[in-house]
Protein backbone atom coordinates (compact mmCIF):
# COMPACT_ATOMS: atom_id res chain seq x y z
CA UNK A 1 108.30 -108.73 -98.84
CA UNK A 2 108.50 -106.37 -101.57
CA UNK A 3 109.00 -107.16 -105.42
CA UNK A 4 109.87 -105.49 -108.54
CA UNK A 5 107.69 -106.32 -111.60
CA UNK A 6 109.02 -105.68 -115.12
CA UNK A 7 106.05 -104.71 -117.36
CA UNK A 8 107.88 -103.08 -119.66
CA UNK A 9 108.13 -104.28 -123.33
CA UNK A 10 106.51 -103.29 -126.13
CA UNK A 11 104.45 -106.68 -126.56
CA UNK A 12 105.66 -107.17 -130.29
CA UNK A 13 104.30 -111.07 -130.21
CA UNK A 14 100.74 -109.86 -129.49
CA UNK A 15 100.13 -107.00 -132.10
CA UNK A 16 98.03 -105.62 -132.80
CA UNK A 17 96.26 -105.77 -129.32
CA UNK A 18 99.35 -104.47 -127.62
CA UNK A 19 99.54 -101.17 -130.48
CA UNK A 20 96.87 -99.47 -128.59
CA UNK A 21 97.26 -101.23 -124.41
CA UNK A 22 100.15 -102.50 -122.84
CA UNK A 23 100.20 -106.73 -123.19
CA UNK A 24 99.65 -106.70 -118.95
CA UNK A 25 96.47 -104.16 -119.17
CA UNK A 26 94.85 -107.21 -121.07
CA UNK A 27 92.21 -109.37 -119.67
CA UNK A 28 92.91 -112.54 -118.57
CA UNK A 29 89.28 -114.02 -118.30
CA UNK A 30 88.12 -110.69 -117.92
CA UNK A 31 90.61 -109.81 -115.64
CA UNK A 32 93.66 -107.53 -116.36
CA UNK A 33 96.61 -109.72 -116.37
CA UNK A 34 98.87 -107.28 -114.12
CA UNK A 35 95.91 -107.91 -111.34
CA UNK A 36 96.43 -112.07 -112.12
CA UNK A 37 100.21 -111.64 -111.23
CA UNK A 38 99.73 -109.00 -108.27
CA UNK A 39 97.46 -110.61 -106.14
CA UNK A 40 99.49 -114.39 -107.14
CA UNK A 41 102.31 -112.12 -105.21
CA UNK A 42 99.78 -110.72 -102.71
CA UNK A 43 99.07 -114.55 -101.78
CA UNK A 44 102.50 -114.97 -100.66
CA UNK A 45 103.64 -111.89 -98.88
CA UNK A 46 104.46 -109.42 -101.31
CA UNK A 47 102.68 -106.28 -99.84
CA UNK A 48 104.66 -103.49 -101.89
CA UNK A 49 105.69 -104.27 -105.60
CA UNK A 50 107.40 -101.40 -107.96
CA UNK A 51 106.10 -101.97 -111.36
CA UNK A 52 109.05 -100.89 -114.20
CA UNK A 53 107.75 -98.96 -117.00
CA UNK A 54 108.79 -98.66 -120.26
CA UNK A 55 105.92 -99.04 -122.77
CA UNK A 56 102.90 -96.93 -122.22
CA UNK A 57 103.31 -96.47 -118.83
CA UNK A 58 100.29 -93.70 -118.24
CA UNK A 59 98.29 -96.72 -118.57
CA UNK A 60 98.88 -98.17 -115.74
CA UNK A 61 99.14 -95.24 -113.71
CA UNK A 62 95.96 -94.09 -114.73
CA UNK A 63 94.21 -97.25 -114.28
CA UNK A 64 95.32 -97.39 -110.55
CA UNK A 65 95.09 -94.33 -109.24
CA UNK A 66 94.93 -95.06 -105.70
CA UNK A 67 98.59 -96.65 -106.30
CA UNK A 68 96.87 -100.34 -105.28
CA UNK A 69 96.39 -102.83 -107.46
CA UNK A 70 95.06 -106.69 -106.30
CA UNK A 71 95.92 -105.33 -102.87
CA UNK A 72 99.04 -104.28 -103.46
CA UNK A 73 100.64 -101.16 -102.91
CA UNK A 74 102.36 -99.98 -105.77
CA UNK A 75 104.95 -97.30 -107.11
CA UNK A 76 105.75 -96.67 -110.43
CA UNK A 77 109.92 -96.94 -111.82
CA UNK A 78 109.42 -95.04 -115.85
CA UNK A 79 112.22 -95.93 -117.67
CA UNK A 80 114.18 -93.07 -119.49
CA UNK A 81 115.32 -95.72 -122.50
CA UNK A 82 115.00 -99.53 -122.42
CA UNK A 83 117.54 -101.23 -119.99
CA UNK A 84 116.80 -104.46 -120.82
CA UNK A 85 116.35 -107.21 -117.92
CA UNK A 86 118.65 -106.49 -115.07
CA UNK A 87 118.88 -102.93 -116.08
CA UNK A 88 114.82 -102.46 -115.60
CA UNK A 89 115.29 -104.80 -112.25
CA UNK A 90 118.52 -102.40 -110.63
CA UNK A 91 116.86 -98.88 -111.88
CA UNK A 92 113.22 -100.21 -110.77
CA UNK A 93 114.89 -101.01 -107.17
CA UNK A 94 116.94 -98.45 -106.48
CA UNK A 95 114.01 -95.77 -107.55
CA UNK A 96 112.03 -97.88 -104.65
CA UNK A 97 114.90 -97.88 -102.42
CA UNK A 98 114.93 -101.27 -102.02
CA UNK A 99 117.72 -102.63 -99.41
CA UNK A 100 116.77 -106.21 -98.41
CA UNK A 101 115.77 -109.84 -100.17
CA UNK A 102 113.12 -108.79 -102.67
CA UNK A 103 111.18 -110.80 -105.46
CA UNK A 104 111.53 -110.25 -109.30
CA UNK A 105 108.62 -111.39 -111.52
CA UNK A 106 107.72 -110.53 -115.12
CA UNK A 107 104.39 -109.43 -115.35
CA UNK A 108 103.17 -111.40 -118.38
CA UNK A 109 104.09 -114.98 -116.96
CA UNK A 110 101.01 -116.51 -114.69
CA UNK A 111 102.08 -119.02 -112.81
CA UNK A 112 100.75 -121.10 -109.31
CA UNK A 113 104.05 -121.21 -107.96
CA UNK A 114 105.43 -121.29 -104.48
CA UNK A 115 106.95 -118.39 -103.76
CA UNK A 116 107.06 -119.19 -99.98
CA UNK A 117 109.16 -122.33 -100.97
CA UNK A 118 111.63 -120.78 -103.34
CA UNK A 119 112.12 -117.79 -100.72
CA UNK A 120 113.04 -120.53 -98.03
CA UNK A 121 115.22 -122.28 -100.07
CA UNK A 122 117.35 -119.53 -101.03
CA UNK A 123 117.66 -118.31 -97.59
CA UNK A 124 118.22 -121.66 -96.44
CA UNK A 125 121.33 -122.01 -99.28
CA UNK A 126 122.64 -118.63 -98.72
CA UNK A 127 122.44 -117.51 -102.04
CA UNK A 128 122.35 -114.34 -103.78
CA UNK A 129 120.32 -115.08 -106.24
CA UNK A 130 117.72 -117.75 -107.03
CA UNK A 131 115.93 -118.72 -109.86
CA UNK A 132 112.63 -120.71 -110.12
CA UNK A 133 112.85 -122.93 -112.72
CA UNK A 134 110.11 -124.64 -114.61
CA UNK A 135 110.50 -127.86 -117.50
CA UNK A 136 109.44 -127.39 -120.85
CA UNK A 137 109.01 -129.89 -123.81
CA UNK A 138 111.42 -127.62 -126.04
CA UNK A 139 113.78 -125.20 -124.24
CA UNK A 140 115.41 -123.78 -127.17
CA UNK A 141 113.25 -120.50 -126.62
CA UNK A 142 114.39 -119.75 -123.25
CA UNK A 143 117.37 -119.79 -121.09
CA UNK A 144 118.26 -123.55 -120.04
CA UNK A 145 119.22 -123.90 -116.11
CA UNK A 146 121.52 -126.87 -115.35
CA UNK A 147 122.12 -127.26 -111.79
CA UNK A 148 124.40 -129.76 -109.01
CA UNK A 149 122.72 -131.65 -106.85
CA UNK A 150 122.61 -128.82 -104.39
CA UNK A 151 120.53 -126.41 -106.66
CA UNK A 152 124.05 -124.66 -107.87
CA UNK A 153 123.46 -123.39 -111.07
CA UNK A 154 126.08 -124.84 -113.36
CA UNK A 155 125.69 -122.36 -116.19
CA UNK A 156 123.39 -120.41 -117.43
CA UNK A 157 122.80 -120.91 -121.37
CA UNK A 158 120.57 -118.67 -123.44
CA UNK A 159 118.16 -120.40 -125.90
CA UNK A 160 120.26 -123.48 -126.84
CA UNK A 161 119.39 -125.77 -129.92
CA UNK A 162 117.12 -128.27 -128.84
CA UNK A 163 119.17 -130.72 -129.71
CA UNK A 164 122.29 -128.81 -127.45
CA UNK A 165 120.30 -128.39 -124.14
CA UNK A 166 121.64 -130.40 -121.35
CA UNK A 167 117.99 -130.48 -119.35
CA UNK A 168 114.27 -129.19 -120.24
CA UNK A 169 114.29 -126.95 -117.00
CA UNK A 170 114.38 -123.21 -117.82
CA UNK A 171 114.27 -120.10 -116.74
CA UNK A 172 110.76 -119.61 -115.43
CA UNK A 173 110.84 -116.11 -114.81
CA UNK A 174 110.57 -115.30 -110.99
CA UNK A 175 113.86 -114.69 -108.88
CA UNK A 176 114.54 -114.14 -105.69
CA UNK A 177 117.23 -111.34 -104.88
CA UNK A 178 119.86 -109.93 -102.15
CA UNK A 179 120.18 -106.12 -102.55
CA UNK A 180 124.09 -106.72 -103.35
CA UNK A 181 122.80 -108.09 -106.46
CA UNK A 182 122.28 -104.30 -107.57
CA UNK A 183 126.04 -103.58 -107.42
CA UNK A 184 126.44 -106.17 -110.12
CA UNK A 185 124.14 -104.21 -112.52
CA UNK A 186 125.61 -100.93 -114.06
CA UNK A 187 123.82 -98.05 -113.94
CA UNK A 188 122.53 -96.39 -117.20
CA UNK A 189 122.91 -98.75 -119.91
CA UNK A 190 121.32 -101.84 -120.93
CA UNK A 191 122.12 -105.19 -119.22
CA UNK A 192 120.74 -108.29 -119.61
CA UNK A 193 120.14 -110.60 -116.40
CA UNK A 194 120.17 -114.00 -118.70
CA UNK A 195 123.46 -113.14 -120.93
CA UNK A 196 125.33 -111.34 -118.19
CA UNK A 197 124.31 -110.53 -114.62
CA UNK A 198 123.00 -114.49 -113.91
CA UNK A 199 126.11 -115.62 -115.95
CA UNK A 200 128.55 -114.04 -114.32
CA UNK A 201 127.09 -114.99 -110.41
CA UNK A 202 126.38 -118.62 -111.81
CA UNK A 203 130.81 -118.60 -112.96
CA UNK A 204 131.43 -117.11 -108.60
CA UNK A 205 129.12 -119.86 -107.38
CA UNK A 206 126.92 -117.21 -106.05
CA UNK A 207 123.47 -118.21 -107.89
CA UNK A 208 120.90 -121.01 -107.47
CA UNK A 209 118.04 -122.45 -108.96
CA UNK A 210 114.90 -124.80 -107.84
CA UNK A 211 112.80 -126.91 -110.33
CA UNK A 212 108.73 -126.31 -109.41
CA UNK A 213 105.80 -128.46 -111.79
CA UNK A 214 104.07 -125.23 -110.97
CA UNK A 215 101.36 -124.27 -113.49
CA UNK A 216 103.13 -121.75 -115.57
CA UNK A 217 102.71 -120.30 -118.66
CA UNK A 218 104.46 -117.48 -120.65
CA UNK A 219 101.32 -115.10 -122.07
CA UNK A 220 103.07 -113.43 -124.67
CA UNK A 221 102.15 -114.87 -128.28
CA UNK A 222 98.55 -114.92 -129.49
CA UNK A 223 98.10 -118.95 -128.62
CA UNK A 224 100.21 -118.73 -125.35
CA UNK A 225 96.94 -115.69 -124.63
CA UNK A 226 94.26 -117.98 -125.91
CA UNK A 227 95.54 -120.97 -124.02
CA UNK A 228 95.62 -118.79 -120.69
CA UNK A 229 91.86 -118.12 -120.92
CA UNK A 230 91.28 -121.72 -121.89
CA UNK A 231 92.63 -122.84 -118.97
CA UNK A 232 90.72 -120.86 -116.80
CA UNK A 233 87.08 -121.82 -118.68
CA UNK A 234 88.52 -125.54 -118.40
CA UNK A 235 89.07 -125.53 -114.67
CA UNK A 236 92.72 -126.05 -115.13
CA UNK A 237 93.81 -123.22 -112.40
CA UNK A 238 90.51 -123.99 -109.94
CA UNK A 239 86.81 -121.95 -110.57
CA UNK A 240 85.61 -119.65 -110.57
CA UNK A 241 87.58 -118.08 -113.57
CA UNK A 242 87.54 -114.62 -112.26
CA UNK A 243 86.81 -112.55 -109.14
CA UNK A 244 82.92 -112.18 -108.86
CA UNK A 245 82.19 -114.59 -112.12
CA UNK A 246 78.85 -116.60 -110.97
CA UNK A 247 78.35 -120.29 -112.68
CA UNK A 248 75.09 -120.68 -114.00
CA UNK A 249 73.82 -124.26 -115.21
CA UNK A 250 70.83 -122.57 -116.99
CA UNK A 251 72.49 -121.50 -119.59
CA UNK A 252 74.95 -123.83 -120.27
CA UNK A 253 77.60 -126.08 -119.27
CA UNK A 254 80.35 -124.48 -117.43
CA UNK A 255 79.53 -121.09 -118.15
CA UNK A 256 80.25 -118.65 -116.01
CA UNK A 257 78.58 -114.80 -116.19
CA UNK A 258 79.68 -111.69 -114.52
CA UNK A 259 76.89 -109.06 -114.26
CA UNK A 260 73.79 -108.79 -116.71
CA UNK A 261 75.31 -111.04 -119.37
CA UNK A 262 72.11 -111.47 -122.41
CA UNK A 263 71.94 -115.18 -123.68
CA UNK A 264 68.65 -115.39 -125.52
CA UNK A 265 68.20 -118.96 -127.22
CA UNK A 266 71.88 -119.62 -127.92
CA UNK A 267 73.98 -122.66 -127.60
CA UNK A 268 76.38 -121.59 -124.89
CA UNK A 269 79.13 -123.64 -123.07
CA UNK A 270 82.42 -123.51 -121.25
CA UNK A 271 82.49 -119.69 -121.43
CA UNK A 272 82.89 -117.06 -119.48
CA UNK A 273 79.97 -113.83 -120.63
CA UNK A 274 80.93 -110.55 -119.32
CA UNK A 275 78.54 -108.28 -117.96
CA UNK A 276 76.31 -106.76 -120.70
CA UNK A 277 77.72 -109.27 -123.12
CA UNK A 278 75.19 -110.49 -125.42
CA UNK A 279 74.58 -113.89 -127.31
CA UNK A 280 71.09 -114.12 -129.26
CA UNK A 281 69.37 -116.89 -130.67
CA UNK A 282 70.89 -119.60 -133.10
CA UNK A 283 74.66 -118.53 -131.88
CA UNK A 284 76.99 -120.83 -130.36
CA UNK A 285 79.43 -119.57 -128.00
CA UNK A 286 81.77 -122.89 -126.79
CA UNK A 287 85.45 -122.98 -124.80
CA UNK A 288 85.32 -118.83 -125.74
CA UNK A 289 85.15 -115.27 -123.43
CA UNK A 290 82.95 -113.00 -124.19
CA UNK A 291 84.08 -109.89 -122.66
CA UNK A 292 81.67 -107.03 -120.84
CA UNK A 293 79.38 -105.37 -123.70
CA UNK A 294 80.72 -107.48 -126.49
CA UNK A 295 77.47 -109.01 -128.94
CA UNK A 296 77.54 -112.45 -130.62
CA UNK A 297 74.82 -112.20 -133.12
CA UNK A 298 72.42 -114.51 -134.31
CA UNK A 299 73.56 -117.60 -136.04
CA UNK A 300 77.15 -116.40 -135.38
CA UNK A 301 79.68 -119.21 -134.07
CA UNK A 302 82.63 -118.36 -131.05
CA UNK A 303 84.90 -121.27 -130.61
CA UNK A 304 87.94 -121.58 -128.65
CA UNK A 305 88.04 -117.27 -128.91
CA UNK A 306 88.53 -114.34 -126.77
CA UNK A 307 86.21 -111.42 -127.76
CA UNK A 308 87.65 -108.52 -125.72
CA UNK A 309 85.14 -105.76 -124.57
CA UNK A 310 82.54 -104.06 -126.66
CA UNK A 311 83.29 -106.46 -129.40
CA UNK A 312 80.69 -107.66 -132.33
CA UNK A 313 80.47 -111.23 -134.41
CA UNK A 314 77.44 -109.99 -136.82
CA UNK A 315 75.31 -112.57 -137.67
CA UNK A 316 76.47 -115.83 -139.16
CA UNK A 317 79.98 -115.11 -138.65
CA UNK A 318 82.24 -117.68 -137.47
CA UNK A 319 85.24 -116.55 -135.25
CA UNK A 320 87.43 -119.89 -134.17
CA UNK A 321 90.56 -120.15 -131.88
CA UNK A 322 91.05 -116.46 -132.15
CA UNK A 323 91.13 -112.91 -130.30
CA UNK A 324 88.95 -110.42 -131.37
CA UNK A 325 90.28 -106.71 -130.02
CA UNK A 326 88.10 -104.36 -127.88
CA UNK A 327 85.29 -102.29 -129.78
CA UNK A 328 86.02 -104.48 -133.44
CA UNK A 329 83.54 -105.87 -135.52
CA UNK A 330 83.47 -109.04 -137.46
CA UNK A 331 80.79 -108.60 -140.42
CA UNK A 332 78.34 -110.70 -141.48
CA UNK A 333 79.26 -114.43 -142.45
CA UNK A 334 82.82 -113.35 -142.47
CA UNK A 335 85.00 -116.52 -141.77
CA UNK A 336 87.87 -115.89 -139.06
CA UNK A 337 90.04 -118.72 -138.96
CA UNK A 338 92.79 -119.56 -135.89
CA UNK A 339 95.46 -117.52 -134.59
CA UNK A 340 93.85 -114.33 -136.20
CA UNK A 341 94.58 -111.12 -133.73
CA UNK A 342 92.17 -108.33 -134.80
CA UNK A 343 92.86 -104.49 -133.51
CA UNK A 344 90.87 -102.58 -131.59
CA UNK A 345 88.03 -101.14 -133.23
CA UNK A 346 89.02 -102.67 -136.92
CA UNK A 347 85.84 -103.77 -139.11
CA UNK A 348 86.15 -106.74 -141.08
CA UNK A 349 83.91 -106.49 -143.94
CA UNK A 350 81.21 -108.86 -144.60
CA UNK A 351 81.76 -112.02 -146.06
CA UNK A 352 86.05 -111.40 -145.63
CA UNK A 353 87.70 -114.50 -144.70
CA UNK A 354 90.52 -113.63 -142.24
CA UNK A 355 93.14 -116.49 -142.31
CA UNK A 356 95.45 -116.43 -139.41
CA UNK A 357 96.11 -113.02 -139.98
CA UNK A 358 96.78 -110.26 -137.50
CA UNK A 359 94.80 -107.02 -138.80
CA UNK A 360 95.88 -103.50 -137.56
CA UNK A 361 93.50 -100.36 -137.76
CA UNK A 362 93.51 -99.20 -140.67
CA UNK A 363 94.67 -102.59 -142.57
């Protein structure tokens, strides 16, 4: 089975981590989140996927040289200008030469789902297109799904009012296509899947859809990010959190270490320490990642945070429910308070209370 993975937007909800990296070159638990969705795919089947670039792509292509990534075999689609959904899927394909059923998935959703299932079901309906749906509490952010008893999709409504949509199942993001699909598509211009391609096939009858309670969960604002670590450190998606992560009970309660991770006299638990992280004495690390060479200092406090490689919390700092970008420093007693997003290699100054903001080099 081969796929096509669109991985190419700009990010905009996660600045200013995604100014500097693509959002799917982050780490996921220490773990590029690219890797998360490819070898989810690689699980079911999926031995060839064609990742479509827009947005940075030499970082991807340099970080997989070997064209393999999760154990899949990749190619690379770049853009020319931003074709929007369908238009990324039908250039991505056709630059793969793609000519049978084939799997769509954007590459900033993780999700457990079934592909096996949803592959059987739309061969068994004979569609052209499927859609894997997932329910939500509010729906008015996505693209609601109705369907007939058979799975038909009824309509297909972008991002109703709440208080308009006719069910809580949306589109979860993962499709499964027939290579006539790509006739529907233009060539050369934008087109969106949600507001015309799936619109149009739902109006001929041709497109279906099947509900999964499939963990899922759309990565791309700063708490959606924090809440996908989270789950991992709570168990929520199975242990260990990430490939080669080793639990070890001496230090702490659920905590997990990859590598030569330094905890000397801290309060650690539920975390995941990268290797060459360090966490001295009187910190408290809890519910956080502490990526590969990144230093909590002593007396510093991490809670419910993701501090991405080669970051610093100087001592007596408190960082809570927030992301700390790779290489950045948080000064002394500085007070970092949630939903802050701090840039690569910015320096907070000591004793600077950060409020929810998201600071930029240079800010």
């Amino acid at each position: 089975m081969r796929a096509v993975v669109l991985v190419g937007g700009e990010g905009t909800r996660l600045r200013p981590l995604t100014l500097t990296a693509p959002k799917q070159m982050l780490p996921i638990a220490e773990q590029a989140m690219i890797e998360r969705v490819l070898g989810h795919l690689a699980s079911h089947g999926v031995d060839h996927a064609v990742l479509s670039l827009g947005y940075r792509p030499d970082a991807f292509i340099n970080a997989y040289p070997a064209g393999t990534v999760a154990g899949v075999r990749v190619t690379y689609a770049v853009e020319p200008t931003p074709l929007d959904t369908a238009g990324a899927i039908g250039f991505a394909a056709r630059h793969a030469g793609i000519d049978g059923t084939f799997v769509v998935v954007n590459g900033d959703v993780l999700t457990d789902l079934d592909l096996g299932a949803l592959v059987a079901f739309h061969r068994g309906h004979g569609s052209e297109a499927t859609i894997s749906l997932t329910p939500v509490d509010d729906p008015s952010s996505f693209g609601v799904v109705p369907t007939d008893r058979d799975g038909r999709v009824q309509a297909f409504i972008e991002k109703p009012a709440r208080e308009d949509a006719s069910t809580n199942l949306i589109n979860a993001g993962t499709y499964v296509l027939e290579p006539s699909v790509l006739a529907r598509i233009p060539e050369d211009r934008r087109v969106s899947i949600e507001r015309e391609t799936f619109p149009a096939m739902a109006a001929d009858g041709s497109l279906f859809a099947l509900g999964s309670e499939a963990y899922w969960l759309d990565t791309g604002t700063p708490d959606a990010y924090l809440r996908a670590n989270d789950d991992l450190l709570m168990g929520r998606r199975g242990t260990p959190p990430a490939p080669g992560a080793v639990e070890d009970r001496s230090i702490g309660e659920g905590v997990w270490t990859m590598g030569n991770a330094d905890v000397d006299g801290a309060s650690v638990s539920r975390a995941l320490l990268g290797a060459g992280a360090t966490v001295v004495r009187d910190a408290l690390v809890e519910r956080s990642v502490i990526g590969h060479g990144a230093v909590v200092e002593e007396g510093a406090s991490v809670v419910g945070s993701v501090l991405l490689p080669g970051a610093r919390v100087a001592a007596k700092a408190t960082v809570e429910g927030s992301v700390v970008g790779p290489g950045a420093t948080v000064g002394q007693r500085c007070l970092v308070h949630p939903l802050s997003v701090i840039g690569a290699g910015v320096v907070i100054p000591s004793g600077t209370v950060v409020d929810g903001e998201r600071v930029p080099a240079g800010a």
